[in-house]
C-alpha atoms as a PDB file:
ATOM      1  CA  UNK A   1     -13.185  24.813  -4.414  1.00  0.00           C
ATOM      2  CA  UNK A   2     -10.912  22.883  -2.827  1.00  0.00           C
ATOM      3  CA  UNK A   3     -12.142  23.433   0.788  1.00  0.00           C
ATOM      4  CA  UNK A   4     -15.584  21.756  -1.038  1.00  0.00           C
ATOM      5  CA  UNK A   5     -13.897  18.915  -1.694  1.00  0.00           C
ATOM      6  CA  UNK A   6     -14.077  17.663   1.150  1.00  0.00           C
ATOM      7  CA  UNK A   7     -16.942  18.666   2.966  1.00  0.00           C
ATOM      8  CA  UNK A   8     -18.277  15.144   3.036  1.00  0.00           C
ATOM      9  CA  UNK A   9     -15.340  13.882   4.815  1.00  0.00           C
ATOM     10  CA  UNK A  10     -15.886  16.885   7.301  1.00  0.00           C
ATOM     11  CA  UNK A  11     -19.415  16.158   7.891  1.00  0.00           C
ATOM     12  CA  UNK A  12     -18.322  12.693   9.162  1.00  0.00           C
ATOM     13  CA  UNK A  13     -15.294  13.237  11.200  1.00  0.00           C
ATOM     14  CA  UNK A  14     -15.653  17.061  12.320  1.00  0.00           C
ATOM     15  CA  UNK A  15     -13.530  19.682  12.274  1.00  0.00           C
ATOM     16  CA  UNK A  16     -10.732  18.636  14.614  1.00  0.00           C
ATOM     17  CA  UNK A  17     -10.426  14.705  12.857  1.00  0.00           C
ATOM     18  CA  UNK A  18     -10.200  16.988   9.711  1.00  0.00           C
ATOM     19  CA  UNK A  19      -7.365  18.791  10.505  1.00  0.00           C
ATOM     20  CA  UNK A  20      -5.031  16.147  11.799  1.00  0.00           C
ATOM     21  CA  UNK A  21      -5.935  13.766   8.746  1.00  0.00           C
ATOM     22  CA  UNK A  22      -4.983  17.313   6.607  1.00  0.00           C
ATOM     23  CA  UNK A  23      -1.681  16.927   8.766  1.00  0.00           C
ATOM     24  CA  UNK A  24      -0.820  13.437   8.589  1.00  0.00           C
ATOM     25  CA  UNK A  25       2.112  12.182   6.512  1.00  0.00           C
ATOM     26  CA  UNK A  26       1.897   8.717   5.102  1.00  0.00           C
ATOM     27  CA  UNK A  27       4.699   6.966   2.901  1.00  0.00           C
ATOM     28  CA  UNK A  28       3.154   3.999   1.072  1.00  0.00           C
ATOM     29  CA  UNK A  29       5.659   1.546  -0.153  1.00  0.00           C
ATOM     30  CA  UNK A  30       4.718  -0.377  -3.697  1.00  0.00           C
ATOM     31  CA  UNK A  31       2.426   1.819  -6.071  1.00  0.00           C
ATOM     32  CA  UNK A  32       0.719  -1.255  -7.809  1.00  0.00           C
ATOM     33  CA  UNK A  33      -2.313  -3.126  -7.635  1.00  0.00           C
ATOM     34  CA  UNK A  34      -2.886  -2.254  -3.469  1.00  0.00           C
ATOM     35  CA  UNK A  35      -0.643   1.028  -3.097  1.00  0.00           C
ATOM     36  CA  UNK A  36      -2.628   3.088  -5.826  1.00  0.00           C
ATOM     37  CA  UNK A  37      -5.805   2.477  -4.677  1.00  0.00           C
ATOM     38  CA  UNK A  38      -4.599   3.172  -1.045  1.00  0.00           C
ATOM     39  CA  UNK A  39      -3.392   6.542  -2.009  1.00  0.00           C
ATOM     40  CA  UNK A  40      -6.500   7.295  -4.287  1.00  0.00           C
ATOM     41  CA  UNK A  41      -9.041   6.723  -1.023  1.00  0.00           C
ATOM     42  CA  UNK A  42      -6.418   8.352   0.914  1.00  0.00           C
ATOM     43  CA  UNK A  43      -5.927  11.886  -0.631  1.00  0.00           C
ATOM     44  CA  UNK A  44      -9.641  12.033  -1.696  1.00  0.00           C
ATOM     45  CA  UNK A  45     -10.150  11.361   2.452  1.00  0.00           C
ATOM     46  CA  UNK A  46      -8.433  14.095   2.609  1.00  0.00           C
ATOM     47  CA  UNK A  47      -4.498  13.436   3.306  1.00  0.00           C
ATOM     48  CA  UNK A  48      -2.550  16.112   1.960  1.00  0.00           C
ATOM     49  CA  UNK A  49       0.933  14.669   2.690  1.00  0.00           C
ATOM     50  CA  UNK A  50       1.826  11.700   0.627  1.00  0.00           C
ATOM     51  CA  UNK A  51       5.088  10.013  -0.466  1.00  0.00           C
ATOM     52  CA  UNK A  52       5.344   7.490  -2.872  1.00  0.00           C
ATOM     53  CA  UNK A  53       8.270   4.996  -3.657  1.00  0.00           C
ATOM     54  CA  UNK A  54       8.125   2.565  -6.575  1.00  0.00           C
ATOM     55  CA  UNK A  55      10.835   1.667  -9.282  1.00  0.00           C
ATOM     56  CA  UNK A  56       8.587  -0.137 -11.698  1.00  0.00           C
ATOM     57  CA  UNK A  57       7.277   1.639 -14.759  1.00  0.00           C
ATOM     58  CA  UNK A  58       3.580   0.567 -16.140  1.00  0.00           C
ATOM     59  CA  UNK A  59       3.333  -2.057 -17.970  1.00  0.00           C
ATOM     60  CA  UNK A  60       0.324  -3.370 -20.094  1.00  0.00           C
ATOM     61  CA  UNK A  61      -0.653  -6.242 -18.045  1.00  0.00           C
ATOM     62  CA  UNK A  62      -1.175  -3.497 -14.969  1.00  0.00           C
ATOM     63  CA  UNK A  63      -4.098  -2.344 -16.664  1.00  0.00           C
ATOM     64  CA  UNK A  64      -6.363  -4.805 -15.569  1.00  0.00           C
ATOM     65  CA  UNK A  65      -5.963  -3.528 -11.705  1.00  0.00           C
ATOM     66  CA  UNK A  66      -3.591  -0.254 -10.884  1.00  0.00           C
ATOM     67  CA  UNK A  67      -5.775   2.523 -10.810  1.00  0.00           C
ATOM     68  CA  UNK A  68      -3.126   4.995 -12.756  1.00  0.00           C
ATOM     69  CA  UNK A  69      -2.508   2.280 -15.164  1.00  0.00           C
ATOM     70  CA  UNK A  70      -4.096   2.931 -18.717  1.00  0.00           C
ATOM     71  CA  UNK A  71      -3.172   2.215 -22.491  1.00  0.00           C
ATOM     72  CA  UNK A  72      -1.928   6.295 -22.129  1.00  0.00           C
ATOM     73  CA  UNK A  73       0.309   5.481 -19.297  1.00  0.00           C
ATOM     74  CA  UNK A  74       1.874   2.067 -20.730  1.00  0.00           C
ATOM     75  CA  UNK A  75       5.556   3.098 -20.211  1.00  0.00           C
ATOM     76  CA  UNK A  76       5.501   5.951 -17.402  1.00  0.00           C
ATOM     77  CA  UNK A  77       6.887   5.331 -13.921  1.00  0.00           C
ATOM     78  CA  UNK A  78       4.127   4.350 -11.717  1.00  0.00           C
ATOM     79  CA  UNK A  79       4.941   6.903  -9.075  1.00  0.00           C
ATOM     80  CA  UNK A  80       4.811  10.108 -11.150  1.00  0.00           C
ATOM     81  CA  UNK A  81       1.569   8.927 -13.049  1.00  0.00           C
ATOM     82  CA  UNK A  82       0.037   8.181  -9.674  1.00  0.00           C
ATOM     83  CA  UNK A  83       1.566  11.785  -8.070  1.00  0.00           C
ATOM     84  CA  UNK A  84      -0.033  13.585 -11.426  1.00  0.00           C
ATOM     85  CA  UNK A  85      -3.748  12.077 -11.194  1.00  0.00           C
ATOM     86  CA  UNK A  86      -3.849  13.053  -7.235  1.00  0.00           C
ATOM     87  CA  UNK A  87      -2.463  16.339  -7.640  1.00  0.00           C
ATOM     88  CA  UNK A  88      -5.476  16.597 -10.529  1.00  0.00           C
ATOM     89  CA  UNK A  89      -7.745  15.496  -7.348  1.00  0.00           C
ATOM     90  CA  UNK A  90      -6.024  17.982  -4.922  1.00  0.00           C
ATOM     91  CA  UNK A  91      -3.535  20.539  -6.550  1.00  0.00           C
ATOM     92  CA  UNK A  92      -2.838  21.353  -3.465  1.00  0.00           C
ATOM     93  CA  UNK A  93      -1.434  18.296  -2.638  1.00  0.00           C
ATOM     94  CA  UNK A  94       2.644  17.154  -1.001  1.00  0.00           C
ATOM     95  CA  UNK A  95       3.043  14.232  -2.699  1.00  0.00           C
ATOM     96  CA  UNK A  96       6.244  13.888  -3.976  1.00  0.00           C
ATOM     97  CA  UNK A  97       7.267  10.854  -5.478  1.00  0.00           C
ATOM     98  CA  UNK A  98      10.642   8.436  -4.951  1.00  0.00           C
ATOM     99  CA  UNK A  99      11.385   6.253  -7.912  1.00  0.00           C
ATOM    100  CA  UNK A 100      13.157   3.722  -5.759  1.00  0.00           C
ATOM    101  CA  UNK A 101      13.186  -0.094  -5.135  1.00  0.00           C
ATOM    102  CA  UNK A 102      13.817  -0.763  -1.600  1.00  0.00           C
ATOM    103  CA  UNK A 103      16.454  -2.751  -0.568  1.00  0.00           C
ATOM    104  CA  UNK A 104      19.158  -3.473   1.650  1.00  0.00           C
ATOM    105  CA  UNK A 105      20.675  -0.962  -0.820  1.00  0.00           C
ATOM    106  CA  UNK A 106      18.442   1.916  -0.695  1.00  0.00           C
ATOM    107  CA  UNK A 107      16.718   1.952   2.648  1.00  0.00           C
ATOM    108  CA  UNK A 108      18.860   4.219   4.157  1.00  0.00           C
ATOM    109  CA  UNK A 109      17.677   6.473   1.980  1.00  0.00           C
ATOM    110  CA  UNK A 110      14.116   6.813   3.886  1.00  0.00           C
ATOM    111  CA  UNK A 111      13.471   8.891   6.899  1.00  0.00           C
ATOM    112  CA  UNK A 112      10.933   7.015   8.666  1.00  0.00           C
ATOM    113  CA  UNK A 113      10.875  10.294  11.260  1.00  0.00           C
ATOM    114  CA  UNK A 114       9.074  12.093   8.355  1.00  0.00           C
ATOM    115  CA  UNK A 115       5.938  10.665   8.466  1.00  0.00           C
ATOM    116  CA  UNK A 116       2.745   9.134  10.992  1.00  0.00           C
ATOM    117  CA  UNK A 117       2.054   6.078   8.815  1.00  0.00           C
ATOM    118  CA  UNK A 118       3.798   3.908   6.338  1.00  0.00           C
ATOM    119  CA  UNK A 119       1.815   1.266   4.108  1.00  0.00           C
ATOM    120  CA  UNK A 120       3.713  -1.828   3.312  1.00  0.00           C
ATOM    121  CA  UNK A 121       2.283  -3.012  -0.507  1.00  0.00           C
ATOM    122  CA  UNK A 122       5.396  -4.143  -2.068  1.00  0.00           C
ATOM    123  CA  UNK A 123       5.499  -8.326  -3.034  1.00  0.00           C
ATOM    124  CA  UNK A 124       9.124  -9.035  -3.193  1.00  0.00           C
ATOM    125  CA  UNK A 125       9.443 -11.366   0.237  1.00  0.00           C
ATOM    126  CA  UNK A 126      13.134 -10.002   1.209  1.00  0.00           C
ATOM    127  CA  UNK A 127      12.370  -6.429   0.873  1.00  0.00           C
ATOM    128  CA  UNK A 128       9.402  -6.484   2.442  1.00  0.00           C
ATOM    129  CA  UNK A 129      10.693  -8.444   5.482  1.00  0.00           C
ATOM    130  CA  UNK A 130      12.966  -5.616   5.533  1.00  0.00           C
ATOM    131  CA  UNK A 131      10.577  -2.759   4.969  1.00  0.00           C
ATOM    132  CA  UNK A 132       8.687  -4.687   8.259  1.00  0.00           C
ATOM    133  CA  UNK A 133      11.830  -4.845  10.606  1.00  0.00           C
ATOM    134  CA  UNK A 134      12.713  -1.071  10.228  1.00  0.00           C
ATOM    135  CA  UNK A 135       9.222   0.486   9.999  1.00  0.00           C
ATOM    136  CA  UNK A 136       8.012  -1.282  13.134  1.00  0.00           C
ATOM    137  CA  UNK A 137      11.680  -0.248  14.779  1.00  0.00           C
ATOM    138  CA  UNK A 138      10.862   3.308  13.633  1.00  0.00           C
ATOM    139  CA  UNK A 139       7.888   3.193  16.390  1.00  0.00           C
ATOM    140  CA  UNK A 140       5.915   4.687  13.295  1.00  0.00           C
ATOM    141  CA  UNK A 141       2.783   3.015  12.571  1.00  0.00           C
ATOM    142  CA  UNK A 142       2.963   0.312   9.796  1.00  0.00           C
ATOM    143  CA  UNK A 143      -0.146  -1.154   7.801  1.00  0.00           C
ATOM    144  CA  UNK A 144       0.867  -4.169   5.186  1.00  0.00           C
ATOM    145  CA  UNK A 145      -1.125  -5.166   3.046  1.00  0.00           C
ATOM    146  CA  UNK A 146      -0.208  -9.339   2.578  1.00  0.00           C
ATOM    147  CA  UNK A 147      -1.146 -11.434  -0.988  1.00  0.00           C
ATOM    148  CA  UNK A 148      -3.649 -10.031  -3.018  1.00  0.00           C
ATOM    149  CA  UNK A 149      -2.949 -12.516  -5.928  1.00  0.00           C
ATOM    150  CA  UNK A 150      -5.440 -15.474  -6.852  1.00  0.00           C
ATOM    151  CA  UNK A 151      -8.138 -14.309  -4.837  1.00  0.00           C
ATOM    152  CA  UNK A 152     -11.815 -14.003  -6.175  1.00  0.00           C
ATOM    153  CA  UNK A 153     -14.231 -13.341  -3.134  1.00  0.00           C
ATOM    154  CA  UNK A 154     -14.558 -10.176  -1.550  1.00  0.00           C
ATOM    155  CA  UNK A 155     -16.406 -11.683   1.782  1.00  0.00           C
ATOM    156  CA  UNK A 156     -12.748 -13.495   2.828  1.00  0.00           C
ATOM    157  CA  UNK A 157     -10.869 -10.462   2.814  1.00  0.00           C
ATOM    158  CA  UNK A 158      -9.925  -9.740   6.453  1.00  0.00           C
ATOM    159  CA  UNK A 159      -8.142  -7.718   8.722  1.00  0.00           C
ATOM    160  CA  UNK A 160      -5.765  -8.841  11.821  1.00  0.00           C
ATOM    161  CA  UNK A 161      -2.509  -8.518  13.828  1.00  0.00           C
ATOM    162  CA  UNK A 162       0.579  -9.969  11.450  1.00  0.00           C
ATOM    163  CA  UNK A 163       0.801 -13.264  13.621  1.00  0.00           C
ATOM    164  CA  UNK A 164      -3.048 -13.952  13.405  1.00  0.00           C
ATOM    165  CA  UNK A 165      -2.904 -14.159   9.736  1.00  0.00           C
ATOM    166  CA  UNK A 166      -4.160 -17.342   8.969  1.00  0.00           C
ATOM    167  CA  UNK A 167      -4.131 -19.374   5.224  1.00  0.00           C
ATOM    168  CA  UNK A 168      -1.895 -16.642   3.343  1.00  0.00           C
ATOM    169  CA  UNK A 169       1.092 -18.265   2.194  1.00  0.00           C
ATOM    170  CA  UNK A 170       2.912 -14.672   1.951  1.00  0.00           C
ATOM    171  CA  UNK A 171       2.375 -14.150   5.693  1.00  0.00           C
ATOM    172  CA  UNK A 172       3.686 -17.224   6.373  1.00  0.00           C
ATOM    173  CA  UNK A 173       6.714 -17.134   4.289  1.00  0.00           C
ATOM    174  CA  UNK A 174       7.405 -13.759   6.121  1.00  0.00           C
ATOM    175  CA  UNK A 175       7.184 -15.350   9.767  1.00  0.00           C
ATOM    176  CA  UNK A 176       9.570 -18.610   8.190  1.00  0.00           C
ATOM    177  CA  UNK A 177      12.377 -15.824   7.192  1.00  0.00           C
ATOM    178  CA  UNK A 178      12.004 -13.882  10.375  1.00  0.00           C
ATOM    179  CA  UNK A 179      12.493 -17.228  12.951  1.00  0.00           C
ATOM    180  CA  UNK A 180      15.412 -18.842  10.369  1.00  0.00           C
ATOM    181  CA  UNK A 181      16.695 -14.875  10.552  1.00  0.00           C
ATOM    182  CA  UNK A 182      16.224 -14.803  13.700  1.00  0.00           C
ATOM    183  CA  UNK A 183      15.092 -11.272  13.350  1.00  0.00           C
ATOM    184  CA  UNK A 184      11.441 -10.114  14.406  1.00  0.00           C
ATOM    185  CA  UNK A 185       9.366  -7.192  13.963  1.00  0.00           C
ATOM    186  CA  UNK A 186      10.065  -4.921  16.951  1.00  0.00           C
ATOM    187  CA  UNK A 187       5.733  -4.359  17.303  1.00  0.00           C
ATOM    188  CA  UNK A 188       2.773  -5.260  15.747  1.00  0.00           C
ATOM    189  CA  UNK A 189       0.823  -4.093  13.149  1.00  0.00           C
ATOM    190  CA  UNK A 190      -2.223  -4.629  11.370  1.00  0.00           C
ATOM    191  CA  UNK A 191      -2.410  -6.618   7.737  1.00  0.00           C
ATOM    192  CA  UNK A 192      -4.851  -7.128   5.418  1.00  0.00           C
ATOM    193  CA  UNK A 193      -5.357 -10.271   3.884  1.00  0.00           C
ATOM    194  CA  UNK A 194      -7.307 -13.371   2.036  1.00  0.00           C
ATOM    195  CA  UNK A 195      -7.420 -16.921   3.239  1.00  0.00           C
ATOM    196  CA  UNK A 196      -8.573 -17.946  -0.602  1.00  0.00           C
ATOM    197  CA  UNK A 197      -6.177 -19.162  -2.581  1.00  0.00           C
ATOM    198  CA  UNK A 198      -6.772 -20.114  -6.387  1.00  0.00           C
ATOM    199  CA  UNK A 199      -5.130 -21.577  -9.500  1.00  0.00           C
ATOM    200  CA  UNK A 200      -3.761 -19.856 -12.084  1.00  0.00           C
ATOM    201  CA  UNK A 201      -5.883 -21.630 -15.111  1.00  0.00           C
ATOM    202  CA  UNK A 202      -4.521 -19.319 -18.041  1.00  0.00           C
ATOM    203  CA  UNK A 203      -0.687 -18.921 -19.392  1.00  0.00           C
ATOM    204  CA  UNK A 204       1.071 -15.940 -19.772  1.00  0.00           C
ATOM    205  CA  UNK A 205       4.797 -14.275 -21.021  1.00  0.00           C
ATOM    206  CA  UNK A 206       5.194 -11.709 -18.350  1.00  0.00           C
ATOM    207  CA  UNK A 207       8.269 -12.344 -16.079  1.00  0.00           C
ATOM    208  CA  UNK A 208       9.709 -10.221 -13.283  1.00  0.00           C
ATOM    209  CA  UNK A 209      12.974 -10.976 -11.532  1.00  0.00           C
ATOM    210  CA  UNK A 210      11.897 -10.638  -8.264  1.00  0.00           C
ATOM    211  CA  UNK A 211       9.076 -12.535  -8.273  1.00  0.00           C
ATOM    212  CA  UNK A 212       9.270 -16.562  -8.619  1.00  0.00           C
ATOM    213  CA  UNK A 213       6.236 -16.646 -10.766  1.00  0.00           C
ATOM    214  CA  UNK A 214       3.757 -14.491 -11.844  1.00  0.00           C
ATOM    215  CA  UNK A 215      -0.201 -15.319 -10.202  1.00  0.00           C
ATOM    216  CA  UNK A 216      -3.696 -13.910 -11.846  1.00  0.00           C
ATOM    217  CA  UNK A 217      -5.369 -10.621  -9.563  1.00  0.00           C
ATOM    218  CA  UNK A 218      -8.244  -9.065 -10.329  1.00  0.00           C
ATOM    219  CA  UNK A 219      -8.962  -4.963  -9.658  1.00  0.00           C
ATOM    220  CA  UNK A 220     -11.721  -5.392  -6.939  1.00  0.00           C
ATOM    221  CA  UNK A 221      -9.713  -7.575  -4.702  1.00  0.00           C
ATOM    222  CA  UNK A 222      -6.512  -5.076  -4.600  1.00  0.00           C
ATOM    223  CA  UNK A 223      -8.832  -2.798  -5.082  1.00  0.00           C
ATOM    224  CA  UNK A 224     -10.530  -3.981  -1.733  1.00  0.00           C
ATOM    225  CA  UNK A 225      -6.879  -4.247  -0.205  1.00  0.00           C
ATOM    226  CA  UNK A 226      -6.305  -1.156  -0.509  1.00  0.00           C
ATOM    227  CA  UNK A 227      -8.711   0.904   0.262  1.00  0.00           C
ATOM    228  CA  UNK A 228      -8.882  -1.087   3.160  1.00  0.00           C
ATOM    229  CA  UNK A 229      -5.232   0.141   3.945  1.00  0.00           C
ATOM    230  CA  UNK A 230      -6.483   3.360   3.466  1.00  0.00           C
ATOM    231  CA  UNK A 231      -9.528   3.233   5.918  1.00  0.00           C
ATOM    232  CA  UNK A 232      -7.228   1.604   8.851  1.00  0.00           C
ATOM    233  CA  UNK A 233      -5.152   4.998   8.865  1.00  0.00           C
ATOM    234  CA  UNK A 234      -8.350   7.003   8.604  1.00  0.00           C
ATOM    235  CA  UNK A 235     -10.392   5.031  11.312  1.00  0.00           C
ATOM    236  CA  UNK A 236      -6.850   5.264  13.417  1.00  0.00           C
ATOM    237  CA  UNK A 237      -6.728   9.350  12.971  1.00  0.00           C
ATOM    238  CA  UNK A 238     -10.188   9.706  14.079  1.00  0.00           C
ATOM    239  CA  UNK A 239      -9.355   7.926  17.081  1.00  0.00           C
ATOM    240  CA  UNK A 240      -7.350  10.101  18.270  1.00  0.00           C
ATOM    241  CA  UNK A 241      -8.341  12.628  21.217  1.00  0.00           C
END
């Protein structure tokens, strides 16, 4: 059954794309509103190697947008309710799963060796700057994902090289910390992003402490983010002779 899976895949890519996206490792960073929907399209494409890192546990008001986040999981880490609904899509299946914020702290704690891809969908501006600087001096190829939050329209979701980003404030907070840091990323790499930027018009009592505020997101624009993630490592695979 499991070969049957993915027999649509195969009749797209053929046999040989197959077996190095069956091969490829991918480490996605940040499990949320981007990250689970990049490692749903992702091991339903067929990746069989997957490592997850996340520290958060679910919370109710990821419901509305994390695709492992429901009124059952309220509670659960993120990363071992994501690893258990794709091992129920492929029980066959590496993903193992890293309960870990990364930080200054815990980065030496990643291999960046291990794997062909890593996927940047973590929010927190420092440890993300820092995620960027060492994957792209890895030489392994990086895919960020950049705000997701008060967007509304699918049409202005975009791809492009990280210094082409134009009108998201998070890309542009990121290239203001690497110049006063005088640090930059050591190549480039691909981002997906929005140029809309909304209001939050409601109220609410969530707070997280690494996070100045907390902004409105809807499930088909990280949705959208990242499965576009997802189809960047795919379309990159296939490329390959």
């Amino acid at each position: 059954m499991i070969e049957q899976i993915f027999d649509r895949t195969r009749l797209l890519t053929g046999e040989d794309a197959m077996r190095r996206i069956s091969e490829t490792r991918v480490i996605v960073f940040g499990i949320g509103g981007v990250g689970s929907w990049a490692v749903e399209s992702l091991v339903r494409t067929g990746i069989s190697h997957i490592t997850l890192v996340d520290s958060d546990t679910i919370s109710p008001s990821n419901v509305n947008r994390q695709l492992p986040a429901t009124t059952l999981t309220v509670g659960e880490p993120k990363v071992e309710a994501a690893r258990r609904h794709l091992m129920e899509i492929n029980p066959n299946a590496d993903i193992r799963a890293i309960r870990m914020f990364y930080s200054e702290d815990t980065a030496k704690e990643i291999d960046f060796s291990e794997y062909d891809y890593i996927v940047d969908a973590i929010d927190s501006l420092k440890d993300k700057a820092l995620l960027i600087l060492n994957a792209t001096a890895s030489g392994k190829k990086l895919f960020s994902s950049m705000g997701a939050a008060l967007k509304m329209d699918p049409a202005r979701i975009h791809t492009a090289e990280f210094r082409n980003v134009k009108g998201c404030p998070l890309a542009r907070a990121l290239r203001n910390k690497f110049k006063k840091d005088h640090t930059f990323p050591s190549k480039k790499f691909l981002c997906v992003y929005s140029d809309e930027l909304l209001d939050n018009k409601g109220a609410t009592t969530e707070t997280c402490e690494y996070k100045a505020r907390i902004n409105g997101s809807l499930a088909h624009i990280t949705g959208i983010f990242g499965l576009t993630l997802a189809g960047e490592i795919i379309k990159d695979i296939c490329r390959e002779e």
